[in-house]
PDB file of N, CA and C in Angstrom:
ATOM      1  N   UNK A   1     162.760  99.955 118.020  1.00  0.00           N
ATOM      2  CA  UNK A   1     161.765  99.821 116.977  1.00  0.00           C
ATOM      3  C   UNK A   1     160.369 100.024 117.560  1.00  0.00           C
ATOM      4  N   UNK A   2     159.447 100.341 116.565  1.00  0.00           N
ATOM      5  CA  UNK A   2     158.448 100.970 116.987  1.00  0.00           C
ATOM      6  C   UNK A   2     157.304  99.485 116.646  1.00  0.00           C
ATOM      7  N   UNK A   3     156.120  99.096 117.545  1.00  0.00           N
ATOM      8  CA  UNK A   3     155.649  98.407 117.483  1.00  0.00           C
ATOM      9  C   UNK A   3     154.300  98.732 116.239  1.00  0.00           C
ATOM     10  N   UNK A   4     154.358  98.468 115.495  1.00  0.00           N
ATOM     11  CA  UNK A   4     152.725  98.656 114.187  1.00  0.00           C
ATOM     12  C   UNK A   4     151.399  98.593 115.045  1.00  0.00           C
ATOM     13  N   UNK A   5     150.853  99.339 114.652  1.00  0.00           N
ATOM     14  CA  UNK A   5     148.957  98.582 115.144  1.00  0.00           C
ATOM     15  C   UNK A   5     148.747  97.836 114.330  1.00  0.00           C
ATOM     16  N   UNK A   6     148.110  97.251 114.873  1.00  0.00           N
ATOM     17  CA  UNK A   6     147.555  95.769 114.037  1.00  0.00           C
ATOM     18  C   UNK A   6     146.716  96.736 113.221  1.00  0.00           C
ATOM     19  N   UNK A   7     146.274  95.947 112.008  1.00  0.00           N
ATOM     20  CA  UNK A   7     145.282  96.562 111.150  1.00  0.00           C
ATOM     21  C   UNK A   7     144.046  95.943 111.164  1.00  0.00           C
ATOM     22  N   UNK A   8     142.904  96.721 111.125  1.00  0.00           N
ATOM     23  CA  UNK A   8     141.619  96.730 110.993  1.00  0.00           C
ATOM     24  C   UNK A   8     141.319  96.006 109.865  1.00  0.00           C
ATOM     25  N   UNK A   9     139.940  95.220 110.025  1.00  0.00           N
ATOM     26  CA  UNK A   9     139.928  94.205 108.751  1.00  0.00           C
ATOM     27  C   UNK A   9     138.830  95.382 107.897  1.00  0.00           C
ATOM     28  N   UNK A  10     138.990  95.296 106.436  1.00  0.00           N
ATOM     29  CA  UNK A  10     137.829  95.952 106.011  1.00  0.00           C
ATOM     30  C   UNK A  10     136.803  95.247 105.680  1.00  0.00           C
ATOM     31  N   UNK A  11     135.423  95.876 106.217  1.00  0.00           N
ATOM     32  CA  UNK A  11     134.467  95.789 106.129  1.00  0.00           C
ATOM     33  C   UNK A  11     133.541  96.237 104.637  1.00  0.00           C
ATOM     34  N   UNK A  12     133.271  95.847 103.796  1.00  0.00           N
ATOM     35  CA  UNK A  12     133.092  96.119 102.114  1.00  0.00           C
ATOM     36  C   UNK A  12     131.544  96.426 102.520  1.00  0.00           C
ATOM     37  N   UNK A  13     130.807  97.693 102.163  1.00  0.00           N
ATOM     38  CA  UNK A  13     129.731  98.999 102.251  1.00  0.00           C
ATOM     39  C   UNK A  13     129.073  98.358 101.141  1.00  0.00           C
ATOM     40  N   UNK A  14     127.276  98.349 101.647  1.00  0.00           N
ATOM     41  CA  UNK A  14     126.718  98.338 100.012  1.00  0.00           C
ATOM     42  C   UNK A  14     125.178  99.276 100.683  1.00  0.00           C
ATOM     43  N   UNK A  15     124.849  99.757  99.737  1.00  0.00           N
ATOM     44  CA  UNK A  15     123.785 100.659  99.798  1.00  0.00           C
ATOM     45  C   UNK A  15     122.095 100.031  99.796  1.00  0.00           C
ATOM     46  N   UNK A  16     121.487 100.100  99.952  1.00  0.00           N
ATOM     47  CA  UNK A  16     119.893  99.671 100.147  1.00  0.00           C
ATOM     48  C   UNK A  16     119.600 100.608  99.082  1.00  0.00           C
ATOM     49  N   UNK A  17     119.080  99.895  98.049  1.00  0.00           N
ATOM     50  CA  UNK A  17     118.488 100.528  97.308  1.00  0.00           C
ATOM     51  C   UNK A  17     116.866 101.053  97.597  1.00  0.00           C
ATOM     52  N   UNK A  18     115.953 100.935  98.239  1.00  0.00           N
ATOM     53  CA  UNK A  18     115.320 102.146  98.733  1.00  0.00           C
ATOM     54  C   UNK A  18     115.409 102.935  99.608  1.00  0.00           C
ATOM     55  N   UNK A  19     115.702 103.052 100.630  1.00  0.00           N
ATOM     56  CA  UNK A  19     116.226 104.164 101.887  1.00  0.00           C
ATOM     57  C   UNK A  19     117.602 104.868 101.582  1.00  0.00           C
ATOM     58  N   UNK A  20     118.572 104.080 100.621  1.00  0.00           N
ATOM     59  CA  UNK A  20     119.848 104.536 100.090  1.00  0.00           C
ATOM     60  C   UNK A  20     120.726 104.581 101.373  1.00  0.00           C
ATOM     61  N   UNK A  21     120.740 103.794 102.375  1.00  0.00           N
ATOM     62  CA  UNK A  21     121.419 103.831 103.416  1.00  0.00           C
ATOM     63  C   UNK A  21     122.839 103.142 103.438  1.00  0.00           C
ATOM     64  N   UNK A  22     124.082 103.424 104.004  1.00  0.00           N
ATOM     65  CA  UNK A  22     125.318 102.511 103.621  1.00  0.00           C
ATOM     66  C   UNK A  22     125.328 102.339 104.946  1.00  0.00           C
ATOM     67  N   UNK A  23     125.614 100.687 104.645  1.00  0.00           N
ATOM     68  CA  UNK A  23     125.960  99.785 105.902  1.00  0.00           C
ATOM     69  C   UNK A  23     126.896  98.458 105.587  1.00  0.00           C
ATOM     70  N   UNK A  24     127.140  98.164 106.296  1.00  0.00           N
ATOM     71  CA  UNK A  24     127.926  96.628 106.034  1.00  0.00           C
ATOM     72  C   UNK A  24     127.577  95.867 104.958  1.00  0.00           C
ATOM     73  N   UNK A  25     128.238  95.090 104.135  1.00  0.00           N
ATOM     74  CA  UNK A  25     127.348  94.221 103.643  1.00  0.00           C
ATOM     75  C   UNK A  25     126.929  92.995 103.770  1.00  0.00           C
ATOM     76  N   UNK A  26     127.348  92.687 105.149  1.00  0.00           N
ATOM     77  CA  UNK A  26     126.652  91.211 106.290  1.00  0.00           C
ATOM     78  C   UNK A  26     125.303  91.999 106.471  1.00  0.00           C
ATOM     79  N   UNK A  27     125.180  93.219 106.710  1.00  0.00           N
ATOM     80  CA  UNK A  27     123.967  93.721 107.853  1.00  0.00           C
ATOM     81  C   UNK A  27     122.746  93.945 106.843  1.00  0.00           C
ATOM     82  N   UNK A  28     122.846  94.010 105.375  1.00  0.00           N
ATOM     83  CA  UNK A  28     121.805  94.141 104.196  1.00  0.00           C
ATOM     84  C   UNK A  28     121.635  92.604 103.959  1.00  0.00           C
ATOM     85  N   UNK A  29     120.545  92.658 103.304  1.00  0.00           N
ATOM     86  CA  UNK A  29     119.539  90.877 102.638  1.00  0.00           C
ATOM     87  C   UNK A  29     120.329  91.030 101.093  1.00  0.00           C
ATOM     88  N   UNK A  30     120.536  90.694 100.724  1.00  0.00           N
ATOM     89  CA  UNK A  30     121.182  90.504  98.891  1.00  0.00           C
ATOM     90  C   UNK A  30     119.750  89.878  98.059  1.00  0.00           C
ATOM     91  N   UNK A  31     119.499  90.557  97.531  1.00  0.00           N
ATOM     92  CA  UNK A  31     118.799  89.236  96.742  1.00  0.00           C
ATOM     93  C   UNK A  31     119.166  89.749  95.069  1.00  0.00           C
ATOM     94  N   UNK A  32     119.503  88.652  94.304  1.00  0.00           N
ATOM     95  CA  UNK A  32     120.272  87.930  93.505  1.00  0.00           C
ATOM     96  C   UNK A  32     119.158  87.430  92.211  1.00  0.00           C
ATOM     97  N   UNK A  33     119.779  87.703  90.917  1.00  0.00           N
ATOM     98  CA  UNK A  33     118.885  87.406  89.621  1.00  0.00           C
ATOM     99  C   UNK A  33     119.950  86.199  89.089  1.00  0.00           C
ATOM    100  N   UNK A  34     119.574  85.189  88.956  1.00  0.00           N
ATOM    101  CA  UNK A  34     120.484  83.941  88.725  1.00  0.00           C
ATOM    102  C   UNK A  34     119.884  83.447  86.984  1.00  0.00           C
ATOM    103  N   UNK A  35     120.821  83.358  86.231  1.00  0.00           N
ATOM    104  CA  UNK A  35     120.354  82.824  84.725  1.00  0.00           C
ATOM    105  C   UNK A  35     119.747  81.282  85.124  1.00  0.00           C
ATOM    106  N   UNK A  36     119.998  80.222  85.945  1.00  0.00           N
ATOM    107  CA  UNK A  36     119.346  78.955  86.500  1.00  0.00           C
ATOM    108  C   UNK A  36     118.319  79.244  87.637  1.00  0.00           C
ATOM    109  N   UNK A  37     118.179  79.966  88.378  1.00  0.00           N
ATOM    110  CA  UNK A  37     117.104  79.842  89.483  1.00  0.00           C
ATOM    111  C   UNK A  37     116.144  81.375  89.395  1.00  0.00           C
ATOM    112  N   UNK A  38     116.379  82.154  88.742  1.00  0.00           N
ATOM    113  CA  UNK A  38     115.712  83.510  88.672  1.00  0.00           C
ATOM    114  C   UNK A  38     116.188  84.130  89.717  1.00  0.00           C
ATOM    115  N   UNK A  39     114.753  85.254  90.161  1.00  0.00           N
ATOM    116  CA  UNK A  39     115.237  86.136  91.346  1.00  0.00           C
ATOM    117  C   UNK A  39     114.783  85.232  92.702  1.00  0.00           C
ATOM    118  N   UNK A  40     115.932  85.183  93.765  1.00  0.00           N
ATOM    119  CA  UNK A  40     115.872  84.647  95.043  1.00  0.00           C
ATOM    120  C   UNK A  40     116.685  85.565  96.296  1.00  0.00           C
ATOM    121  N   UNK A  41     116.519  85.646  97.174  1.00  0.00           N
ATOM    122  CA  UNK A  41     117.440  86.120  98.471  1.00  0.00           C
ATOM    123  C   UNK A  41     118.449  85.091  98.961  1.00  0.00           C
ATOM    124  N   UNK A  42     119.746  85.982  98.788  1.00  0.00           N
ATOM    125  CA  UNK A  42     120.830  85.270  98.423  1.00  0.00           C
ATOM    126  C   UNK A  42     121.269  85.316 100.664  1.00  0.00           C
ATOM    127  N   UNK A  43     121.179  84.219 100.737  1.00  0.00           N
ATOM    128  CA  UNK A  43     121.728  84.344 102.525  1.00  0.00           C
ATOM    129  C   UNK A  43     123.166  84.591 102.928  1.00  0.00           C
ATOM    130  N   UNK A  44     123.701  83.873 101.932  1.00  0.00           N
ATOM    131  CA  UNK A  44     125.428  83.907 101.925  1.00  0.00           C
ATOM    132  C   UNK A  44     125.760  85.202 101.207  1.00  0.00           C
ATOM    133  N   UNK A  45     125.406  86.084 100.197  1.00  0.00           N
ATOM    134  CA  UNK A  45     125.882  86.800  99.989  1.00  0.00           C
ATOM    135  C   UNK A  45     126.611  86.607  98.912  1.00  0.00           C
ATOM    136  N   UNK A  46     127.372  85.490  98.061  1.00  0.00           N
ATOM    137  CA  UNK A  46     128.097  84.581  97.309  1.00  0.00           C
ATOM    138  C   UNK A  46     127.677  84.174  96.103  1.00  0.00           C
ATOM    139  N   UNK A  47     126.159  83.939  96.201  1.00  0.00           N
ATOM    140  CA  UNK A  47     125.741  83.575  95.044  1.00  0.00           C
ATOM    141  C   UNK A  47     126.013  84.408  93.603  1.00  0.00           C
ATOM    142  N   UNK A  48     126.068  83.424  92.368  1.00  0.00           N
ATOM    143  CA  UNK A  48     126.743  84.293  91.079  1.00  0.00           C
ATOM    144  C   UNK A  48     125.448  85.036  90.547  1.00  0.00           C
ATOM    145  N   UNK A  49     125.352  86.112  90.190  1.00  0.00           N
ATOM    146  CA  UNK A  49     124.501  86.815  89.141  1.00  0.00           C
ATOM    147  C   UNK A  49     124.531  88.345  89.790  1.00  0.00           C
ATOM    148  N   UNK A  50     123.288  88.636  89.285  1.00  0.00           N
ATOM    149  CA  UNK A  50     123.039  90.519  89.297  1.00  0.00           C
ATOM    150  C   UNK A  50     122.476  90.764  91.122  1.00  0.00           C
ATOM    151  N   UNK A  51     123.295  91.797  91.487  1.00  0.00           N
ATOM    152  CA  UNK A  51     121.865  91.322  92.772  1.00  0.00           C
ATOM    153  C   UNK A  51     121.874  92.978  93.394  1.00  0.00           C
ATOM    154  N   UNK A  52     121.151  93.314  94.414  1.00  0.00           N
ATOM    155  CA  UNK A  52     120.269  94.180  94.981  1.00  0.00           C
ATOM    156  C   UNK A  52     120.745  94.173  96.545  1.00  0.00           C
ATOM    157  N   UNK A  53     120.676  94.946  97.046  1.00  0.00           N
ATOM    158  CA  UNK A  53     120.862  94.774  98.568  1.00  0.00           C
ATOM    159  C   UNK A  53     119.458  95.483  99.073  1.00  0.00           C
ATOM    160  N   UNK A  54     118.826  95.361 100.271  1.00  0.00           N
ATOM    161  CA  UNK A  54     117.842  95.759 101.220  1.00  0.00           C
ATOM    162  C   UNK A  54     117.946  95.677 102.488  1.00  0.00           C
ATOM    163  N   UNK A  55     117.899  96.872 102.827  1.00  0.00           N
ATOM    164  CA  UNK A  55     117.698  97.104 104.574  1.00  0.00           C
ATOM    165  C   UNK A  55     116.590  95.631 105.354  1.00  0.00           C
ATOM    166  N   UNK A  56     117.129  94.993 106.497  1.00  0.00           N
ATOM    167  CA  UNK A  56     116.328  94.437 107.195  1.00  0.00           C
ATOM    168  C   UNK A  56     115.051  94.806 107.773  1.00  0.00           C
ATOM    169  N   UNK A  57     114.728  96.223 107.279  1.00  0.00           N
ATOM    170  CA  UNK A  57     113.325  96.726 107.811  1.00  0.00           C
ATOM    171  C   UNK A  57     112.424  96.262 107.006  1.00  0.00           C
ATOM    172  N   UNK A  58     110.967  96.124 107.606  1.00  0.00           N
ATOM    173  CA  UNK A  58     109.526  95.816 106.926  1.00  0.00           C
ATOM    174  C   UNK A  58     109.374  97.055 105.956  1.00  0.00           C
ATOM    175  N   UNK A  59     109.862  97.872 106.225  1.00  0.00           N
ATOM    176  CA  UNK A  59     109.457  99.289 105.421  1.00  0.00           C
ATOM    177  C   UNK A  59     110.213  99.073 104.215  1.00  0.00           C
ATOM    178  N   UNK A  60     111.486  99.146 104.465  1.00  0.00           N
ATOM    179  CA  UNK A  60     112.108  99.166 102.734  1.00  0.00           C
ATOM    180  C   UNK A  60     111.293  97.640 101.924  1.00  0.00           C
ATOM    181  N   UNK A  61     110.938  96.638 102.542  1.00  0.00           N
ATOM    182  CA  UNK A  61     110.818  95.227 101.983  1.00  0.00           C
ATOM    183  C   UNK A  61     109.712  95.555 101.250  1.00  0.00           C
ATOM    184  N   UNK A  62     108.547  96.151 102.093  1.00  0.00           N
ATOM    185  CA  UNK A  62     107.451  96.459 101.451  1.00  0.00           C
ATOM    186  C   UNK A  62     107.741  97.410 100.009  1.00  0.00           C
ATOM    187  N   UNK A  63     108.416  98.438 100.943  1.00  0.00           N
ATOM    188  CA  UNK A  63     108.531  99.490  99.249  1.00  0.00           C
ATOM    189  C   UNK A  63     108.884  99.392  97.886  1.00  0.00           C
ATOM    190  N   UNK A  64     109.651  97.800  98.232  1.00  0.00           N
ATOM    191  CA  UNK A  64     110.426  97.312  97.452  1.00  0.00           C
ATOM    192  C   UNK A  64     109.629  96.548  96.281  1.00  0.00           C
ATOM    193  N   UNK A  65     108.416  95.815  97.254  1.00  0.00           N
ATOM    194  CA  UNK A  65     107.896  94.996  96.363  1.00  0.00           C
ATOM    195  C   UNK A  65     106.510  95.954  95.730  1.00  0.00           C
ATOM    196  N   UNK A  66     106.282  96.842  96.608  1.00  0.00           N
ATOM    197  CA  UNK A  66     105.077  97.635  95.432  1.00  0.00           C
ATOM    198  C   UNK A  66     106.094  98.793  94.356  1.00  0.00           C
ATOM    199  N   UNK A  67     107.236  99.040  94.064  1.00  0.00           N
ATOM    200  CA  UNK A  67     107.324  99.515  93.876  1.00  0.00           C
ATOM    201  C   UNK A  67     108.414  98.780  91.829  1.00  0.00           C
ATOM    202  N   UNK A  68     108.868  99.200  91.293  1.00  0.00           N
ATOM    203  CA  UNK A  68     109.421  98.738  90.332  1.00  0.00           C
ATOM    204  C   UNK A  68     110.993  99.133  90.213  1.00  0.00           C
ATOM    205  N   UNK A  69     111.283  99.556  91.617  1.00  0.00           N
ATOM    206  CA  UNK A  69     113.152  99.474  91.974  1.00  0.00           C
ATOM    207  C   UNK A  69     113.478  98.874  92.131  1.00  0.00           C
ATOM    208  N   UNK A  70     113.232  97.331  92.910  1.00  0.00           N
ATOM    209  CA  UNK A  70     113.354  96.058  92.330  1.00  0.00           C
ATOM    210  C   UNK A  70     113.736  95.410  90.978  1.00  0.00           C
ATOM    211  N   UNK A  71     112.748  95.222  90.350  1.00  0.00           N
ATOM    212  CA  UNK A  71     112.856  95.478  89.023  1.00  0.00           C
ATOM    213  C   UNK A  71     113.935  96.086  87.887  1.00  0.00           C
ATOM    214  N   UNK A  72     113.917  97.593  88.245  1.00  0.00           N
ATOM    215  CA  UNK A  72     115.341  98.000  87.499  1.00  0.00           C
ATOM    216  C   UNK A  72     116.576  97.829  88.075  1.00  0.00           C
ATOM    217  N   UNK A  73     116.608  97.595  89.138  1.00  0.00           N
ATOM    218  CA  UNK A  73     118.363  97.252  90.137  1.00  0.00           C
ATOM    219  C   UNK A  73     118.657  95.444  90.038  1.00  0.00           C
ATOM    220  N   UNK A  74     117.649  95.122  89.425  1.00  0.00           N
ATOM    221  CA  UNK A  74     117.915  93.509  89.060  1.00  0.00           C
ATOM    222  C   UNK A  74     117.860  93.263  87.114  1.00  0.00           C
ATOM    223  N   UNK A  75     117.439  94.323  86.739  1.00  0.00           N
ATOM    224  CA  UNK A  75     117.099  94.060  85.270  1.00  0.00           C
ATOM    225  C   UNK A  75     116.191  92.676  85.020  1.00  0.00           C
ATOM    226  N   UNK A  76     115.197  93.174  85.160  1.00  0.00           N
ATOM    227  CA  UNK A  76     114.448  91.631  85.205  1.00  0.00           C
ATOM    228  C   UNK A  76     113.085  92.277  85.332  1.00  0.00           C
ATOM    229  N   UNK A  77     111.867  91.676  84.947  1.00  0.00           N
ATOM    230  CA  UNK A  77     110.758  91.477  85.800  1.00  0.00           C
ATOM    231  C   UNK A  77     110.213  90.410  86.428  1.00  0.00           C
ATOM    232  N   UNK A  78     109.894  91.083  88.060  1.00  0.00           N
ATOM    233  CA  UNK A  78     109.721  89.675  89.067  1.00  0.00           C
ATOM    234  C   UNK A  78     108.751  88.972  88.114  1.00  0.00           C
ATOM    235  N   UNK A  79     108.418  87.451  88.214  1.00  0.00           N
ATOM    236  CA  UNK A  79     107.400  86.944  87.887  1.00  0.00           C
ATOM    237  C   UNK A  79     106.308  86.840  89.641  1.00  0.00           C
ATOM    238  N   UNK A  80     105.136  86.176  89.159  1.00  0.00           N
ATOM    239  CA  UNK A  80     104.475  86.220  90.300  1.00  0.00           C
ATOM    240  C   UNK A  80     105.047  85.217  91.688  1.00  0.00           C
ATOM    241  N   UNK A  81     105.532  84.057  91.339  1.00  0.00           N
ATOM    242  CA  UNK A  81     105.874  83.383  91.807  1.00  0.00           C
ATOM    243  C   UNK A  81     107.288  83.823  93.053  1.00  0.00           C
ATOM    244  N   UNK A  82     107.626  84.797  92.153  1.00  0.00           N
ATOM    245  CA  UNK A  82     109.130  85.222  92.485  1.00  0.00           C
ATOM    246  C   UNK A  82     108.577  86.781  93.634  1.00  0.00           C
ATOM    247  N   UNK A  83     107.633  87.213  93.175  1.00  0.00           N
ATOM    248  CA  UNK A  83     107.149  88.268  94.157  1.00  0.00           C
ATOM    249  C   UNK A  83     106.472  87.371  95.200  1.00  0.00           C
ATOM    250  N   UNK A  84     106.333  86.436  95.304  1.00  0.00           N
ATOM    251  CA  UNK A  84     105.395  85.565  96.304  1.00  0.00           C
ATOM    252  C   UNK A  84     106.348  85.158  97.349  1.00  0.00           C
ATOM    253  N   UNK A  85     107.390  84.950  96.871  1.00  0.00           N
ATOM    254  CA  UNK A  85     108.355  84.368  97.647  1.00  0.00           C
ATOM    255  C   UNK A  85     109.432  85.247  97.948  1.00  0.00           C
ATOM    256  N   UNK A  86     109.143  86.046  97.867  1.00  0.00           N
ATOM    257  CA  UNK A  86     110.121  88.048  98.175  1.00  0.00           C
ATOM    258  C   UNK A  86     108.901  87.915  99.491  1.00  0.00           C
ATOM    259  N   UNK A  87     107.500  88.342  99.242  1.00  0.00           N
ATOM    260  CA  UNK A  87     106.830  88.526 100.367  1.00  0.00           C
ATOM    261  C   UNK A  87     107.071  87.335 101.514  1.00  0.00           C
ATOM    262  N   UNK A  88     107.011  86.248 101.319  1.00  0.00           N
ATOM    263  CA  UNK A  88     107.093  85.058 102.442  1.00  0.00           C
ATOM    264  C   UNK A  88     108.390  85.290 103.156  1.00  0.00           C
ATOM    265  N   UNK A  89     109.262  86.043 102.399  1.00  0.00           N
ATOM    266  CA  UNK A  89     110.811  86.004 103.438  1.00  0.00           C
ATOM    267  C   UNK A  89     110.783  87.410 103.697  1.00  0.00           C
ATOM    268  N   UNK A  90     110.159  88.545 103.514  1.00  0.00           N
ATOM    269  CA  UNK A  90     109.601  89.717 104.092  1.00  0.00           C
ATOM    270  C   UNK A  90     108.719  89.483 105.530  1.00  0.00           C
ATOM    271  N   UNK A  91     107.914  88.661 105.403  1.00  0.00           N
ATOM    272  CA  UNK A  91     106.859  88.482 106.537  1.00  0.00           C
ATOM    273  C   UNK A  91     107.560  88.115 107.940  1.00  0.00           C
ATOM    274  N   UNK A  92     109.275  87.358 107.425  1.00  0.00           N
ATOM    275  CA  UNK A  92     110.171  86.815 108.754  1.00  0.00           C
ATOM    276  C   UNK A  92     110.438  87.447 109.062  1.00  0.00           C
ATOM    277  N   UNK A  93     110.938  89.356 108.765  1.00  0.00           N
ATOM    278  CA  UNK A  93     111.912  90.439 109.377  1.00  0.00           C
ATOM    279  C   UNK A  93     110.713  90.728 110.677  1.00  0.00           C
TER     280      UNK A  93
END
């Protein structure tokens, strides 16, 4: 009898919505439109609602927040509060 290779675990792909890059989806930020907490950056990845993925670069974070692709990939508009606190966890990358 012939011995199997073990199998490879799969790794589940999600895209950055500004650079459009596919990578892991441990290695992207999630951030998440919640009907109880609004829009937040989801750390676990787990949280329930609509959500967005973004490259760990300063570049997509920035583009993200001057731009209104945010916005349509969450169906929502940020409030100010909620863009305030997109920038404060931008400023850590």
């Amino acid at each position: 009898m012939t011995a199997k290779a073990p199998r490879r675990k799969h790794i589940p792909l999600r895209t950055c919505i500004i650079c459009r890059q596919t990578q892991g989806k441990r290695e992207l930020v999630r951030v998440v439109r919640t009907l109880a907490t609004g829009v937040q950056v989801d750390p676990t990845g787990k949280l329930a609602g609509r959500g967005a993925y973004l490259c760990r670069s300063r570049a997509c974070w920035d583009q993200a927040l001057r731009s209104l692709r945010l916005n349509s990939a969450l169906k929502t508009t940020l409030t100010t509060e909620e863009m305030a606190a997109l920038r404060e966890f931008a400023a850590t990358l």
